[in-house]
N, C-alpha and C. Protein backbone atom coordinates (compact mmCIF):
# COMPACT_ATOMS: atom_id res chain seq x y z
N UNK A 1 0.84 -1.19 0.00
CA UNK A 1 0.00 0.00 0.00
C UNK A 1 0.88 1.25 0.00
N UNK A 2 0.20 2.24 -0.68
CA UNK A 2 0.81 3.45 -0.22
C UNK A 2 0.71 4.26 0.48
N UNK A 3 1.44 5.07 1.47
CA UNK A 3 0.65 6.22 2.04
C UNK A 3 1.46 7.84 1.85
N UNK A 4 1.09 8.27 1.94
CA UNK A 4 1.26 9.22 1.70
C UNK A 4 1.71 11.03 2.69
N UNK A 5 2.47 11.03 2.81
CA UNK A 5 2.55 12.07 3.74
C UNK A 5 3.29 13.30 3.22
N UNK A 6 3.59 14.63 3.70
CA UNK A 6 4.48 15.87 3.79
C UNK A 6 5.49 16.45 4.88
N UNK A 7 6.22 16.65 4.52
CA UNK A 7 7.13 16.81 5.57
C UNK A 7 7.89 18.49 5.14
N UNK A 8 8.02 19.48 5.83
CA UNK A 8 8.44 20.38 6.19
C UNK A 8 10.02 21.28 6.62
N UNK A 9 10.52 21.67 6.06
CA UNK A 9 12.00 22.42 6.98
C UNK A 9 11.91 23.53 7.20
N UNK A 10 11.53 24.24 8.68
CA UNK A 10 11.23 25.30 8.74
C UNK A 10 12.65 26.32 8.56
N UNK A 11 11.98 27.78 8.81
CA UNK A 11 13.37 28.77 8.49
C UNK A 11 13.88 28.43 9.22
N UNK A 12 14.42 27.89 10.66
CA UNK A 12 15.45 28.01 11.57
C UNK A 12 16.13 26.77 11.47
N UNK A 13 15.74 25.89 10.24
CA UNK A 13 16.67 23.87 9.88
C UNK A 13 15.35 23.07 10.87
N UNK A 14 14.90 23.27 11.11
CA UNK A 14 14.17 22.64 12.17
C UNK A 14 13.10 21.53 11.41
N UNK A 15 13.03 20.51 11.29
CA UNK A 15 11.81 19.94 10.64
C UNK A 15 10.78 19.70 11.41
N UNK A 16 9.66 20.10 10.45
CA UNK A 16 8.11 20.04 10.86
C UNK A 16 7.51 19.19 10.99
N UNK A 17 6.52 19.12 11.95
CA UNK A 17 5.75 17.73 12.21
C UNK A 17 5.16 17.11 10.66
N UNK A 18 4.92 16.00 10.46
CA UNK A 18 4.38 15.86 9.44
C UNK A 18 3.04 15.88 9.05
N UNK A 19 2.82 15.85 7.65
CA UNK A 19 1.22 15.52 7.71
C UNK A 19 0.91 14.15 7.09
N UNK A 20 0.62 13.05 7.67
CA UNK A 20 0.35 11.42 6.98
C UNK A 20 -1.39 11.83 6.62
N UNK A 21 -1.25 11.51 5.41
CA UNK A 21 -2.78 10.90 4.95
C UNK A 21 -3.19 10.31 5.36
N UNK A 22 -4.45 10.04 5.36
CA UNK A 22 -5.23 8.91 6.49
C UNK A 22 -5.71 7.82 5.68
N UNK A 23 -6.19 8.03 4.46
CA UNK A 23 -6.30 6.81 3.36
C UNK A 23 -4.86 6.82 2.86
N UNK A 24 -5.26 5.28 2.54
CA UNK A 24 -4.24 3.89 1.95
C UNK A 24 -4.43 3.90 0.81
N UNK A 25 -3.82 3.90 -0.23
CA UNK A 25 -3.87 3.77 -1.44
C UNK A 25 -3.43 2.03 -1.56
N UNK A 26 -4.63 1.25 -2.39
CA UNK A 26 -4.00 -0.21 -2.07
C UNK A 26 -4.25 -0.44 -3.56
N UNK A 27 -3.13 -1.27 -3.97
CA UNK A 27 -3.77 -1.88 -5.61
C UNK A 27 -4.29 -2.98 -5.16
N UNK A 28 -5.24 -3.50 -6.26
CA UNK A 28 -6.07 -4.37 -6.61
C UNK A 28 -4.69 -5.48 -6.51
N UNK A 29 -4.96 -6.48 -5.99
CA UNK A 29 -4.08 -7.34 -6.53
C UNK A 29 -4.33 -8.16 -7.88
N UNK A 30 -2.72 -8.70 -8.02
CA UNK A 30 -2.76 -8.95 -9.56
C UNK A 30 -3.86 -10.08 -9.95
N UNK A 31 -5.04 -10.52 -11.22
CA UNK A 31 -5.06 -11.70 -11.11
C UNK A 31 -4.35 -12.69 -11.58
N UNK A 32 -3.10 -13.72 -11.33
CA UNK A 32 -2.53 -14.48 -12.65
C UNK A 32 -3.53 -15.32 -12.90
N UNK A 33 -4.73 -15.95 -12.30
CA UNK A 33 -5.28 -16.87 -13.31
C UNK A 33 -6.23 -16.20 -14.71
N UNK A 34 -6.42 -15.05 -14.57
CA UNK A 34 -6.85 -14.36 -15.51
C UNK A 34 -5.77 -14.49 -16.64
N UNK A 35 -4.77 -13.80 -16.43
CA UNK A 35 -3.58 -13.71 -17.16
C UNK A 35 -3.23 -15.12 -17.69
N UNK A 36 -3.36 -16.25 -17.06
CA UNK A 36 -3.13 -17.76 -17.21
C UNK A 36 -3.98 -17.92 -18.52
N UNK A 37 -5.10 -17.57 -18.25
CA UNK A 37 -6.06 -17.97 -19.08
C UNK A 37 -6.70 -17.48 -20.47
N UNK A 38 -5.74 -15.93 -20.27
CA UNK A 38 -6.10 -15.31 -21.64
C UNK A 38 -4.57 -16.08 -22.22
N UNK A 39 -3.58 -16.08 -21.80
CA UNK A 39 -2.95 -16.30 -22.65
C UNK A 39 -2.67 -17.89 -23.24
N UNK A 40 -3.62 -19.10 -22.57
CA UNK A 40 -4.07 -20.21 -23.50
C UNK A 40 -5.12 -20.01 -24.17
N UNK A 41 -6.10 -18.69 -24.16
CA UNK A 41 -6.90 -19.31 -25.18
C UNK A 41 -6.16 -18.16 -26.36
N UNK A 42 -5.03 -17.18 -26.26
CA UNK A 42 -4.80 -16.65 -27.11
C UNK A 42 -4.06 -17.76 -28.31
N UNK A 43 -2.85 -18.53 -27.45
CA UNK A 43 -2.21 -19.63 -28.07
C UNK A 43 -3.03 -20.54 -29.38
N UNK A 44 -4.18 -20.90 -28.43
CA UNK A 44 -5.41 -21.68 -28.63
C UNK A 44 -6.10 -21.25 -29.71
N UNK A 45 -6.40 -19.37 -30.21
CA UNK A 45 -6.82 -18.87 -31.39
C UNK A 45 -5.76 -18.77 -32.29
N UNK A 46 -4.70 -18.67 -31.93
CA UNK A 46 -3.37 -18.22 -32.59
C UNK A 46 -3.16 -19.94 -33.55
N UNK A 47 -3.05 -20.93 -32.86
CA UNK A 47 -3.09 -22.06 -33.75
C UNK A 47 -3.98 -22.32 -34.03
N UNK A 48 -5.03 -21.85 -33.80
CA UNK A 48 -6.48 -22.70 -34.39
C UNK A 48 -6.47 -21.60 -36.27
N UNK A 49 -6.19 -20.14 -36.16
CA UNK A 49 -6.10 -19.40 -37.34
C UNK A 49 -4.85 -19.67 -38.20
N UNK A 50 -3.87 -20.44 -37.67
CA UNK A 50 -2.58 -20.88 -38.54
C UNK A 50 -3.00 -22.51 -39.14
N UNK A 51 -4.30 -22.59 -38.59
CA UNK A 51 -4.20 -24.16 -39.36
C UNK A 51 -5.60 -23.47 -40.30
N UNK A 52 -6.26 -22.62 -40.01
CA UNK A 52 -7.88 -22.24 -41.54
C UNK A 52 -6.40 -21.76 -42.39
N UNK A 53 -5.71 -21.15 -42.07
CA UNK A 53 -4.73 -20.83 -43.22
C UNK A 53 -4.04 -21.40 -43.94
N UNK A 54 -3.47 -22.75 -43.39
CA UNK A 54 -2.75 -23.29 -43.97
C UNK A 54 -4.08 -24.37 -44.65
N UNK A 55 -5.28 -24.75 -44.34
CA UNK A 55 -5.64 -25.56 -45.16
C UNK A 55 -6.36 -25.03 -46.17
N UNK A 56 -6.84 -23.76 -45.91
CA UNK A 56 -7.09 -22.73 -47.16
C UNK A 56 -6.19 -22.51 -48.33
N UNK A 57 -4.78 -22.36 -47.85
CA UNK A 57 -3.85 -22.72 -49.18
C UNK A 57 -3.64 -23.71 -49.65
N UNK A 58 -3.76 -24.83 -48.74
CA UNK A 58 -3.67 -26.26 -49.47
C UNK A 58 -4.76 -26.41 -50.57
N UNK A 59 -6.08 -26.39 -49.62
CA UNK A 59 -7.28 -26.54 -51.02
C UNK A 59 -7.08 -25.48 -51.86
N UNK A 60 -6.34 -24.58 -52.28
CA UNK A 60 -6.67 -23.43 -53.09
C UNK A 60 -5.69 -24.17 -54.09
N UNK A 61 -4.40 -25.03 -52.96
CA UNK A 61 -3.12 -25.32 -54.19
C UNK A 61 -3.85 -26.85 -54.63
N UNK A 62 -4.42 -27.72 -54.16
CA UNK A 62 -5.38 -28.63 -54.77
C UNK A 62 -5.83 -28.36 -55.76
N UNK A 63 -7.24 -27.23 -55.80
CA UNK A 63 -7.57 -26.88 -56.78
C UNK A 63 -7.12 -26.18 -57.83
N UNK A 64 -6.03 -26.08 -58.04
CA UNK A 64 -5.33 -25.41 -59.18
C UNK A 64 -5.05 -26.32 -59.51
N UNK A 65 -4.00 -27.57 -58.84
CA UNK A 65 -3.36 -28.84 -59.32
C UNK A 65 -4.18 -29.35 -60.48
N UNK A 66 -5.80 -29.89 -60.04
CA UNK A 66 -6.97 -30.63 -59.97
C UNK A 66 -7.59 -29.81 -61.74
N UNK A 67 -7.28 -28.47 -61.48
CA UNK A 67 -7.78 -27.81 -62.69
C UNK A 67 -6.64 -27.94 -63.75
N UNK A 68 -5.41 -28.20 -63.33
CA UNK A 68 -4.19 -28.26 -64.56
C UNK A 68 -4.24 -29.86 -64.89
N UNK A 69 -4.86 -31.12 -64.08
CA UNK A 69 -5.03 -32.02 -64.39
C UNK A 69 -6.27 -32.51 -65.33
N UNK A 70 -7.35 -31.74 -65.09
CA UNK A 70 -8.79 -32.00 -65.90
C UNK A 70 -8.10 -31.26 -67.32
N UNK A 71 -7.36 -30.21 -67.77
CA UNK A 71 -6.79 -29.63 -68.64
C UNK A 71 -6.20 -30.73 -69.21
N UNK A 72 -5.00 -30.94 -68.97
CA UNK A 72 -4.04 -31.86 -69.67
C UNK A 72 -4.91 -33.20 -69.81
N UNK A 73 -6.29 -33.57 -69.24
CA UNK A 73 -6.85 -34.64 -69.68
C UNK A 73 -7.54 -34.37 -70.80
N UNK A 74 -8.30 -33.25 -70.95
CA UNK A 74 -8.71 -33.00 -71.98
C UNK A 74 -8.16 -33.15 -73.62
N UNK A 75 -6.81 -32.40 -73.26
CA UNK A 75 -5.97 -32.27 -74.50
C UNK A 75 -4.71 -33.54 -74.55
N UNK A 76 -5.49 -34.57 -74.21
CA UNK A 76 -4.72 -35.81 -74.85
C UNK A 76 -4.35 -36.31 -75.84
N UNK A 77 -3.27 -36.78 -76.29
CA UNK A 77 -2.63 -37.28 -77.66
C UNK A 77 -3.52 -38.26 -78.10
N UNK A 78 -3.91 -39.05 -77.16
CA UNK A 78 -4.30 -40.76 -77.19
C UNK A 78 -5.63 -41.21 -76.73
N UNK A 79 -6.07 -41.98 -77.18
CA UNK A 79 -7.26 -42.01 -76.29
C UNK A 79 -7.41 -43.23 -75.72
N UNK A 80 -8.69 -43.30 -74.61
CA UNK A 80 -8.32 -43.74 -73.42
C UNK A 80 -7.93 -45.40 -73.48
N UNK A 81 -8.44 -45.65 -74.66
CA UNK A 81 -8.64 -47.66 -74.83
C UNK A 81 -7.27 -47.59 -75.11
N UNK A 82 -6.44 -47.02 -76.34
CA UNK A 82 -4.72 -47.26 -76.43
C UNK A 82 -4.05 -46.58 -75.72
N UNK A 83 -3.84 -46.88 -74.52
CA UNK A 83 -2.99 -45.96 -73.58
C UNK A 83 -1.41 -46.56 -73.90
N UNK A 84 -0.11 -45.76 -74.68
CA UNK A 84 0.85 -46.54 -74.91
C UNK A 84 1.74 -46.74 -73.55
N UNK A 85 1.34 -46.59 -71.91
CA UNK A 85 1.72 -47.03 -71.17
C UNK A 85 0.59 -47.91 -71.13
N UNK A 86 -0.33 -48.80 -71.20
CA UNK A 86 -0.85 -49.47 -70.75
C UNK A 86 -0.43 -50.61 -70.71
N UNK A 87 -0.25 -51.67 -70.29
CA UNK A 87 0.36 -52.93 -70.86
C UNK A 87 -0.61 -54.30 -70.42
N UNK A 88 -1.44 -55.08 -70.68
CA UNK A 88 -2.26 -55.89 -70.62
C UNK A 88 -1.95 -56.98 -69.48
N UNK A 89 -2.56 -56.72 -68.90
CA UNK A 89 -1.87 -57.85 -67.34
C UNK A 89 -1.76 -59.49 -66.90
N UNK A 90 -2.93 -59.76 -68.52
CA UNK A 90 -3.46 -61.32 -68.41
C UNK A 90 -2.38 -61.45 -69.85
N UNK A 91 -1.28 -62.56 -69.80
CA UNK A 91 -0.02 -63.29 -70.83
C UNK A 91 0.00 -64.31 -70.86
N UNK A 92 -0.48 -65.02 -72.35
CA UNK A 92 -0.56 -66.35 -72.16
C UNK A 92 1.01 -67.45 -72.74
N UNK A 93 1.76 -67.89 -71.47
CA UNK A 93 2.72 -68.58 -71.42
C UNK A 93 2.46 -70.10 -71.53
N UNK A 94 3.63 -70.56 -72.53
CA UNK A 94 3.45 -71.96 -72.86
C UNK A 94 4.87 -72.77 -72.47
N UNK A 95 4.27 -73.99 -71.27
CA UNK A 95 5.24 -74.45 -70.60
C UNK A 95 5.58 -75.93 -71.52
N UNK A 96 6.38 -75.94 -72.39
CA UNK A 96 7.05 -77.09 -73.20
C UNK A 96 7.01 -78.06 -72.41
N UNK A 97 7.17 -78.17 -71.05
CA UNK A 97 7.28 -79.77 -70.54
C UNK A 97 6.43 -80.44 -70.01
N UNK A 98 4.95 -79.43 -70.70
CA UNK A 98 3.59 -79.81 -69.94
C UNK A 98 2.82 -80.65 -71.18
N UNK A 99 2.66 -81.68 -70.64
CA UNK A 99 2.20 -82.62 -71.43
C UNK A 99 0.81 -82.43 -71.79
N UNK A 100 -0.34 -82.18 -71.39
CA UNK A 100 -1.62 -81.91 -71.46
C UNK A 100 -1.79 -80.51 -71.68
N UNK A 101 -2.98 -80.84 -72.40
CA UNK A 101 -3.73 -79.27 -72.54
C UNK A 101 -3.32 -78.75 -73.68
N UNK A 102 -3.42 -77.96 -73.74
CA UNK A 102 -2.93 -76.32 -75.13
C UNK A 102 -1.43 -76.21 -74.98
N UNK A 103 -1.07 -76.51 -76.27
CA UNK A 103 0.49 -75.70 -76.43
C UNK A 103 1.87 -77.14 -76.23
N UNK A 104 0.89 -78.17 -75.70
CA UNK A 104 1.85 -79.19 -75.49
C UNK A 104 2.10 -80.16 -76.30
N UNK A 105 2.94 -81.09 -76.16
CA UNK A 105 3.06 -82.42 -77.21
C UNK A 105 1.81 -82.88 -77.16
């Protein structure tokens, strides 16, 4: 608390009685759980607005990707039945030492 008073030097060096205030000046004390608490939910807004941002650029960089891909599908060399990467997955192999069936003695 504070208090407050005046004090005096008269003409002859002599000091004067004083005068003390009679009110206390008191601060409020501090709150830290206030302070505790703004500054998790500031944290708490602070990452919650760094992640709408970052997934806002992601879908924005998606959809550009997504639009340069429907493009380049459009303007294809080839079409879709002769794909010259395609390569047919079912090969019919003939085992010479198989006596029965197709392909054998």
């Amino acid at each position: 608390c504070d208090i407050f008073f005046w004090a005096a030097i008269g003409d002859n060096g002599k000091v004067l009685p004083l005068d003390v205030e009679d009110e206390r000046i008191c601060p409020k004390p501090f709150n830290y759980i206030a302070l505790t608490i703004g500054i998790i939910f500031a944290l708490f807004f602070i990452g919650l607005v760094a992640l709408l941002i970052y997934k806002a650029i992601t879908y924005l960089k998606d959809e550009y990707e997504y639009k340069q891909f429907m493009k380049a599908q459009a303007t294809q060399q080839w079409s879709k039945e002769s794909n010259p990467f395609y390569k047919n997955p079912t090969q019919v192999f003939i085992n010479p030492q198989y006596e029965g069936g197709a392909g054998g003695r």
